[in-house]
C-alpha atoms as a PDB file:
ATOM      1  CA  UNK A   1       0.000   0.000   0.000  1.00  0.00           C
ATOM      2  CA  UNK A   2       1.427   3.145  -1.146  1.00  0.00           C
ATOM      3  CA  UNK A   3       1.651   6.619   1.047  1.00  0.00           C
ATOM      4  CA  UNK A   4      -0.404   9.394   0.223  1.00  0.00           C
ATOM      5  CA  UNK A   5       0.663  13.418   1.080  1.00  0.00           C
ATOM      6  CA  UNK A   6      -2.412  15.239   2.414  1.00  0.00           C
ATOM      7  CA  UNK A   7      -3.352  18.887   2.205  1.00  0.00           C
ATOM      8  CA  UNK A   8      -1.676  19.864   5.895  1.00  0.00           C
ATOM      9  CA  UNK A   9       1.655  19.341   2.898  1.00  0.00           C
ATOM     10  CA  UNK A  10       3.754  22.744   3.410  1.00  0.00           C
ATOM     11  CA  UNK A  11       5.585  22.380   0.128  1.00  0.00           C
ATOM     12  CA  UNK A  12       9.035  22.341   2.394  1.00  0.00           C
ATOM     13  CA  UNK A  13      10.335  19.764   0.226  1.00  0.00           C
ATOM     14  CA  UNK A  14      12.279  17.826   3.193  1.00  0.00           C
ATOM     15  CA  UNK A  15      10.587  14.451   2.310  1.00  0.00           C
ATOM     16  CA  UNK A  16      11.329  14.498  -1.346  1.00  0.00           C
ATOM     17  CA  UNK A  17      15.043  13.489  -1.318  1.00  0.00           C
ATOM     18  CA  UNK A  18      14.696  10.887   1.464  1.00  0.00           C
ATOM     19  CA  UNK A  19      12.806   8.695  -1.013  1.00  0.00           C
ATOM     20  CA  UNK A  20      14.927   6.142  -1.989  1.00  0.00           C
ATOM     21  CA  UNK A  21      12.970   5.264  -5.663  1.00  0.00           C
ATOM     22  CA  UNK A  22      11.854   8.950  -6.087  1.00  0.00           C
ATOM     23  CA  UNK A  23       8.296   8.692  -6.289  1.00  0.00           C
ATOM     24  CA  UNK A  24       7.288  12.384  -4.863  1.00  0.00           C
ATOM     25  CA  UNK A  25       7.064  15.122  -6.760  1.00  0.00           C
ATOM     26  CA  UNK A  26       6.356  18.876  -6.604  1.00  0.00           C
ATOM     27  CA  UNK A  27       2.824  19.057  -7.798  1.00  0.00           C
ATOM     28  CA  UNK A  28       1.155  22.774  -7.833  1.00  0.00           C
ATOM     29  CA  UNK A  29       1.550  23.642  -4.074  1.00  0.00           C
ATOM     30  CA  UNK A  30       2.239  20.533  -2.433  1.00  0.00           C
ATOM     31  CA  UNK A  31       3.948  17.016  -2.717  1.00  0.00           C
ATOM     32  CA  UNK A  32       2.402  14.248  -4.052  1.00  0.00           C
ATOM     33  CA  UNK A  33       3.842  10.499  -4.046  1.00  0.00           C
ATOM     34  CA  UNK A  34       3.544   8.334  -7.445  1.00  0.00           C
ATOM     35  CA  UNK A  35       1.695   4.862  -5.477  1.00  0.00           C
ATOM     36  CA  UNK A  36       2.760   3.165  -8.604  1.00  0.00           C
ATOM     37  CA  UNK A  37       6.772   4.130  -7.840  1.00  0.00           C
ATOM     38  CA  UNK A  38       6.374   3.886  -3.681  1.00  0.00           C
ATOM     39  CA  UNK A  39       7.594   1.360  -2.141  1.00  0.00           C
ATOM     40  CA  UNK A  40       5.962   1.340   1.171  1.00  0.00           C
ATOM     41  CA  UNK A  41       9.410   2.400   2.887  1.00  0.00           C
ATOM     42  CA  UNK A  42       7.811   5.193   5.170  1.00  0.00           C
ATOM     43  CA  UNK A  43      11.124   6.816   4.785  1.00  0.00           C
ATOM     44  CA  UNK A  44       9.269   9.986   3.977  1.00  0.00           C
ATOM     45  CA  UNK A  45       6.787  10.049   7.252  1.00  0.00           C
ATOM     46  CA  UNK A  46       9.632  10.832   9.696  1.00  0.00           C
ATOM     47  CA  UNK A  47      10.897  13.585   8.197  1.00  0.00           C
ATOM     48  CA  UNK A  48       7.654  15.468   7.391  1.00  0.00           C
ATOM     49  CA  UNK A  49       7.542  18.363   9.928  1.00  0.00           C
ATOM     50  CA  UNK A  50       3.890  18.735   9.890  1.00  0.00           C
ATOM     51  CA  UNK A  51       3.038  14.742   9.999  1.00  0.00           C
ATOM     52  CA  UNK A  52       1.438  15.228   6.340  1.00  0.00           C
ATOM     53  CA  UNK A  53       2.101  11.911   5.172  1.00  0.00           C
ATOM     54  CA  UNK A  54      -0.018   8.491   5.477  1.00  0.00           C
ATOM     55  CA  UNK A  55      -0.849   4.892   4.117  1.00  0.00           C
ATOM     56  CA  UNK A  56      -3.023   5.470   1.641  1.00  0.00           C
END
Protein backbone atom coordinates (compact mmCIF):
# COMPACT_ATOMS: atom_id res chain seq x y z
CA UNK A 1 0.00 0.00 0.00
CA UNK A 2 1.43 3.15 -1.15
CA UNK A 3 1.65 6.62 1.05
CA UNK A 4 -0.40 9.39 0.22
CA UNK A 5 0.66 13.42 1.08
CA UNK A 6 -2.41 15.24 2.41
CA UNK A 7 -3.35 18.89 2.21
CA UNK A 8 -1.68 19.86 5.90
CA UNK A 9 1.66 19.34 2.90
CA UNK A 10 3.75 22.74 3.41
CA UNK A 11 5.58 22.38 0.13
CA UNK A 12 9.03 22.34 2.39
CA UNK A 13 10.34 19.76 0.23
CA UNK A 14 12.28 17.83 3.19
CA UNK A 15 10.59 14.45 2.31
CA UNK A 16 11.33 14.50 -1.35
CA UNK A 17 15.04 13.49 -1.32
CA UNK A 18 14.70 10.89 1.46
CA UNK A 19 12.81 8.69 -1.01
CA UNK A 20 14.93 6.14 -1.99
CA UNK A 21 12.97 5.26 -5.66
CA UNK A 22 11.85 8.95 -6.09
CA UNK A 23 8.30 8.69 -6.29
CA UNK A 24 7.29 12.38 -4.86
CA UNK A 25 7.06 15.12 -6.76
CA UNK A 26 6.36 18.88 -6.60
CA UNK A 27 2.82 19.06 -7.80
CA UNK A 28 1.15 22.77 -7.83
CA UNK A 29 1.55 23.64 -4.07
CA UNK A 30 2.24 20.53 -2.43
CA UNK A 31 3.95 17.02 -2.72
CA UNK A 32 2.40 14.25 -4.05
CA UNK A 33 3.84 10.50 -4.05
CA UNK A 34 3.54 8.33 -7.45
CA UNK A 35 1.69 4.86 -5.48
CA UNK A 36 2.76 3.17 -8.60
CA UNK A 37 6.77 4.13 -7.84
CA UNK A 38 6.37 3.89 -3.68
CA UNK A 39 7.59 1.36 -2.14
CA UNK A 40 5.96 1.34 1.17
CA UNK A 41 9.41 2.40 2.89
CA UNK A 42 7.81 5.19 5.17
CA UNK A 43 11.12 6.82 4.78
CA UNK A 44 9.27 9.99 3.98
CA UNK A 45 6.79 10.05 7.25
CA UNK A 46 9.63 10.83 9.70
CA UNK A 47 10.90 13.59 8.20
CA UNK A 48 7.65 15.47 7.39
CA UNK A 49 7.54 18.36 9.93
CA UNK A 50 3.89 18.74 9.89
CA UNK A 51 3.04 14.74 10.00
CA UNK A 52 1.44 15.23 6.34
CA UNK A 53 2.10 11.91 5.17
CA UNK A 54 -0.02 8.49 5.48
CA UNK A 55 -0.85 4.89 4.12
CA UNK A 56 -3.02 5.47 1.64
Amino acid sequence: MAYVINDECTNCGSCEPECPVEAINEKGDKRVIDAKKCIDCGACVDVCPVDAISPA
